[in-house]
Structure formats: C-alpha cells, structure tokens
C-alpha atoms as a PDB file:
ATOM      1  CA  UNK A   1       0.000   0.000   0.000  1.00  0.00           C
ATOM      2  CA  UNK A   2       1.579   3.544  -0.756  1.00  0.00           C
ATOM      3  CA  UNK A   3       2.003   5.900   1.900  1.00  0.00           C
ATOM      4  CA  UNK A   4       1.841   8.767   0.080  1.00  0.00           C
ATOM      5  CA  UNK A   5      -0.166  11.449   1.347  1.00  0.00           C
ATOM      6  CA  UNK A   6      -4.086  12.189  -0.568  1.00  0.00           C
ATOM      7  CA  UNK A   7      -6.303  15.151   0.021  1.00  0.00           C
ATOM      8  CA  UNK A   8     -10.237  15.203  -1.192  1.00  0.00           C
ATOM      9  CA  UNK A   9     -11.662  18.261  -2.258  1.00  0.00           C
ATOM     10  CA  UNK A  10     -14.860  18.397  -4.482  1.00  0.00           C
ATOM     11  CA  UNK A  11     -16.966  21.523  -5.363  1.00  0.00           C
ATOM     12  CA  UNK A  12     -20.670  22.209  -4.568  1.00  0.00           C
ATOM     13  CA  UNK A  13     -22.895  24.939  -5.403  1.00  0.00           C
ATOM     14  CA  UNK A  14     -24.881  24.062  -1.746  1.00  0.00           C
ATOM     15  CA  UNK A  15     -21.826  26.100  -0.061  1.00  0.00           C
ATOM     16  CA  UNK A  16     -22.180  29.370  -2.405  1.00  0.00           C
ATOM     17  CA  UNK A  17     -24.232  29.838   0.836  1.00  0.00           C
ATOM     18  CA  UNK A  18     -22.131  28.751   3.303  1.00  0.00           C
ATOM     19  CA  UNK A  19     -24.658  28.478   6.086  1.00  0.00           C
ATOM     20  CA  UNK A  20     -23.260  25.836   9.060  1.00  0.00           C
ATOM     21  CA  UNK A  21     -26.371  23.399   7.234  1.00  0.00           C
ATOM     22  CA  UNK A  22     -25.022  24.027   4.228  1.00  0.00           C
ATOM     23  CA  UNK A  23     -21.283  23.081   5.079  1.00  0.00           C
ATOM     24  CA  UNK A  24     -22.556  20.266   7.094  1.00  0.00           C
ATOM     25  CA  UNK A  25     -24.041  18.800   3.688  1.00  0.00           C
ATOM     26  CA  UNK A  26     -21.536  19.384   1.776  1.00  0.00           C
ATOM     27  CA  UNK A  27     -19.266  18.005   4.128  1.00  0.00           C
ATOM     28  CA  UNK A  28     -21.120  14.523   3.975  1.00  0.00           C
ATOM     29  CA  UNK A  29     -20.609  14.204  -0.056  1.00  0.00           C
ATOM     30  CA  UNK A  30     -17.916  12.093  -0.168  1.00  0.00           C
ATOM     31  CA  UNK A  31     -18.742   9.762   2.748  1.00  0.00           C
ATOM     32  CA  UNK A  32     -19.797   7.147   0.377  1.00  0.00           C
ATOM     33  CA  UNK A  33     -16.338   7.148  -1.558  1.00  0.00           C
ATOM     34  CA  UNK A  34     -14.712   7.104   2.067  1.00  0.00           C
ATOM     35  CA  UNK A  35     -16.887   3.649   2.799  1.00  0.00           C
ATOM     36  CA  UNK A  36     -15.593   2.348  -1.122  1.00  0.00           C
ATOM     37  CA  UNK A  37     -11.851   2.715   0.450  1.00  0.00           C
ATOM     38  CA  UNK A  38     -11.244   3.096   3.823  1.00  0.00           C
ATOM     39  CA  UNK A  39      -7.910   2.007   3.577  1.00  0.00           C
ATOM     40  CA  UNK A  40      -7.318   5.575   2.110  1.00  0.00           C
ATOM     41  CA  UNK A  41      -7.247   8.062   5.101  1.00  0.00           C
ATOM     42  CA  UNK A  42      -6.916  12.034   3.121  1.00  0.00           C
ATOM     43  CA  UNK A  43      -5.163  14.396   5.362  1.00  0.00           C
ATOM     44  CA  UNK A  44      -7.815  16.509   4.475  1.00  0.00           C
ATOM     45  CA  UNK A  45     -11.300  17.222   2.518  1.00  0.00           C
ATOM     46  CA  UNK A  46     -11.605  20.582   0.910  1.00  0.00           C
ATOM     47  CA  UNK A  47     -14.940  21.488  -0.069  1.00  0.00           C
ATOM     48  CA  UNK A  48     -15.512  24.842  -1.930  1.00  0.00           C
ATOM     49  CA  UNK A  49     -18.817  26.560  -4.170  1.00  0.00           C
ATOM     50  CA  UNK A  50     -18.093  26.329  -7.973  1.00  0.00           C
ATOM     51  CA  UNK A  51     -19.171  27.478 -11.137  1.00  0.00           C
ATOM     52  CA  UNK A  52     -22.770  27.589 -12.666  1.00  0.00           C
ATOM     53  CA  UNK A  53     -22.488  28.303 -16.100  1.00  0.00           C
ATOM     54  CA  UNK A  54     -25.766  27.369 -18.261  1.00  0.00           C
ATOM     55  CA  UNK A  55     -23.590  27.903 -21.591  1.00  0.00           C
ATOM     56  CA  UNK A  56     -21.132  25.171 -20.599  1.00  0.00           C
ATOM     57  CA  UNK A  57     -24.032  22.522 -20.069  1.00  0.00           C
ATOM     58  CA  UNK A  58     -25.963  20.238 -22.838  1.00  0.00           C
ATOM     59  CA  UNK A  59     -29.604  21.350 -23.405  1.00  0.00           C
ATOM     60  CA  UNK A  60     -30.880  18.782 -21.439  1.00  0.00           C
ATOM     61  CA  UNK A  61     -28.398  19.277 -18.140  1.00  0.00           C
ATOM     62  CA  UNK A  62     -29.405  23.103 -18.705  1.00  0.00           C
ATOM     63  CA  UNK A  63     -32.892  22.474 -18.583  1.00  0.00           C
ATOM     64  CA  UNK A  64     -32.823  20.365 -14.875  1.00  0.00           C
ATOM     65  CA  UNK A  65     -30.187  22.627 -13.498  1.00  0.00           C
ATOM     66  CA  UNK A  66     -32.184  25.575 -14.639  1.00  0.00           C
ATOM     67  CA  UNK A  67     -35.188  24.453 -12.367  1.00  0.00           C
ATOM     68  CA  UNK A  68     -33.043  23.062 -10.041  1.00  0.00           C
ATOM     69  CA  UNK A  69     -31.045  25.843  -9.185  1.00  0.00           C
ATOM     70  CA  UNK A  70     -33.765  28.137  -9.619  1.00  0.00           C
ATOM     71  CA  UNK A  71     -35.650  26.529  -7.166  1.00  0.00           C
ATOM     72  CA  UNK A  72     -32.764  27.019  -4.816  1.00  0.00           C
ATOM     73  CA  UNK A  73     -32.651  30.679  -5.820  1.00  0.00           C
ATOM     74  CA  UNK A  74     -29.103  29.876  -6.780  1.00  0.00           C
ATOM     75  CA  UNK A  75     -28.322  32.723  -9.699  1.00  0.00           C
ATOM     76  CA  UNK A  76     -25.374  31.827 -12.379  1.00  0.00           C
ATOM     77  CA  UNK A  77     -22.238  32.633 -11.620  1.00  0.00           C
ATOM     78  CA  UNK A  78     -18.950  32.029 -10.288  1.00  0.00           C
ATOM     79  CA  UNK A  79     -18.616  31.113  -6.755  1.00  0.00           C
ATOM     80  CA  UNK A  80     -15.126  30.340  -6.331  1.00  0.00           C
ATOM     81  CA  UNK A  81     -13.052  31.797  -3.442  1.00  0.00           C
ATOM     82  CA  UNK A  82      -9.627  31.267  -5.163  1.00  0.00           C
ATOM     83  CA  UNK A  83      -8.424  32.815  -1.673  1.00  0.00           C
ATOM     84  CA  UNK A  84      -9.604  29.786   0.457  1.00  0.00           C
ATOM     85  CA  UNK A  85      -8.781  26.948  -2.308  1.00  0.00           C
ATOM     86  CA  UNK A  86      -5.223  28.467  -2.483  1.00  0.00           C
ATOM     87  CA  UNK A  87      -4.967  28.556   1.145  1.00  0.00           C
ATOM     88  CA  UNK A  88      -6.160  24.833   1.572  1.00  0.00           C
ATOM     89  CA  UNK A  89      -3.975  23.766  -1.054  1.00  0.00           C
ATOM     90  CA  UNK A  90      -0.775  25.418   0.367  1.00  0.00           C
ATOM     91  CA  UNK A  91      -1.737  23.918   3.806  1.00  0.00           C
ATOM     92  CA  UNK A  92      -2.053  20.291   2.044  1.00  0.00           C
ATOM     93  CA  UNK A  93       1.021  20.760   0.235  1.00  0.00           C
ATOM     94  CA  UNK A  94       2.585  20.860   4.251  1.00  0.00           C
ATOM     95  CA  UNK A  95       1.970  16.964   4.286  1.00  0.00           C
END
C-alpha cells in the first residue's frame, strides 16, 4: 500500500451559501467514496462553491439545473473563493 499522502476536495454549489447546514451537507458528499476505500485516510477534505455556467451545459443538463437551481434561488455565476482553495492547497502541500 503507498504511503503517500491524498487530500479530497470536491466543489458544490450548496456552499455558495455557506450556512453551518449548508457546510454540514456538503461536508457529507464524499462519505460514500470514504466507505468504497477506507484504507485511504486524506489528510484533508476541501470542499468549496463552484461554477454555474448554463452555456457550458448540454440542453438537457441546462434544462434540470435551470429548475433546479432556480428553485434554490441559486443565480449563475462564479462562486469560487480562489483565496480559500489556495490557502487549503498550500496547507495540504505541508503533508
């Protein structure tokens, strides 16, 4: 088994509003991939808002994430905080 150090990180539009029920949520994403290996223990999960773009997204994906995020009152955009990824990143780079 390598002992190399991993660290998670995945991106959610939940935590664009980064209520504590929101972060909790998002937080609990990649539980299931953590049950698929638990052999692999990251050194940290990163969990950051992303990017809703409608152009980037086949007509059909636009269509559900349209109503979906509209029913969220999520607006398009970019919700990255290149501050906090570059700060988690630097701190994972300490392993």
């Amino acid at each position: 088994m390598s002992q190399k150090p991993v660290a998670y990180f995945h991106t959610c539009l939940t935590v664009c509003r980064p209520t504590e029920e929101n972060l909790t949520k998002a937080r609990s994403f990649p539980e299931p991939l953590m049950e698929r290996f638990p052999e692999v223990r990251p050194v940290s999960l990163g969990v950051f808002a992303g990017v809703l773009d409608y152009a980037k997204l086949s007509g059909p994906m636009r269509m559900v994430m349209k109503w979906k995020m509209n029913g969220q009152g999520i607006p398009e955009g970019d919700y990255r905080d290149w501050n906090a990824i570059e700060m988690w990143g630097t701190a994972c780079r300490a392993y």
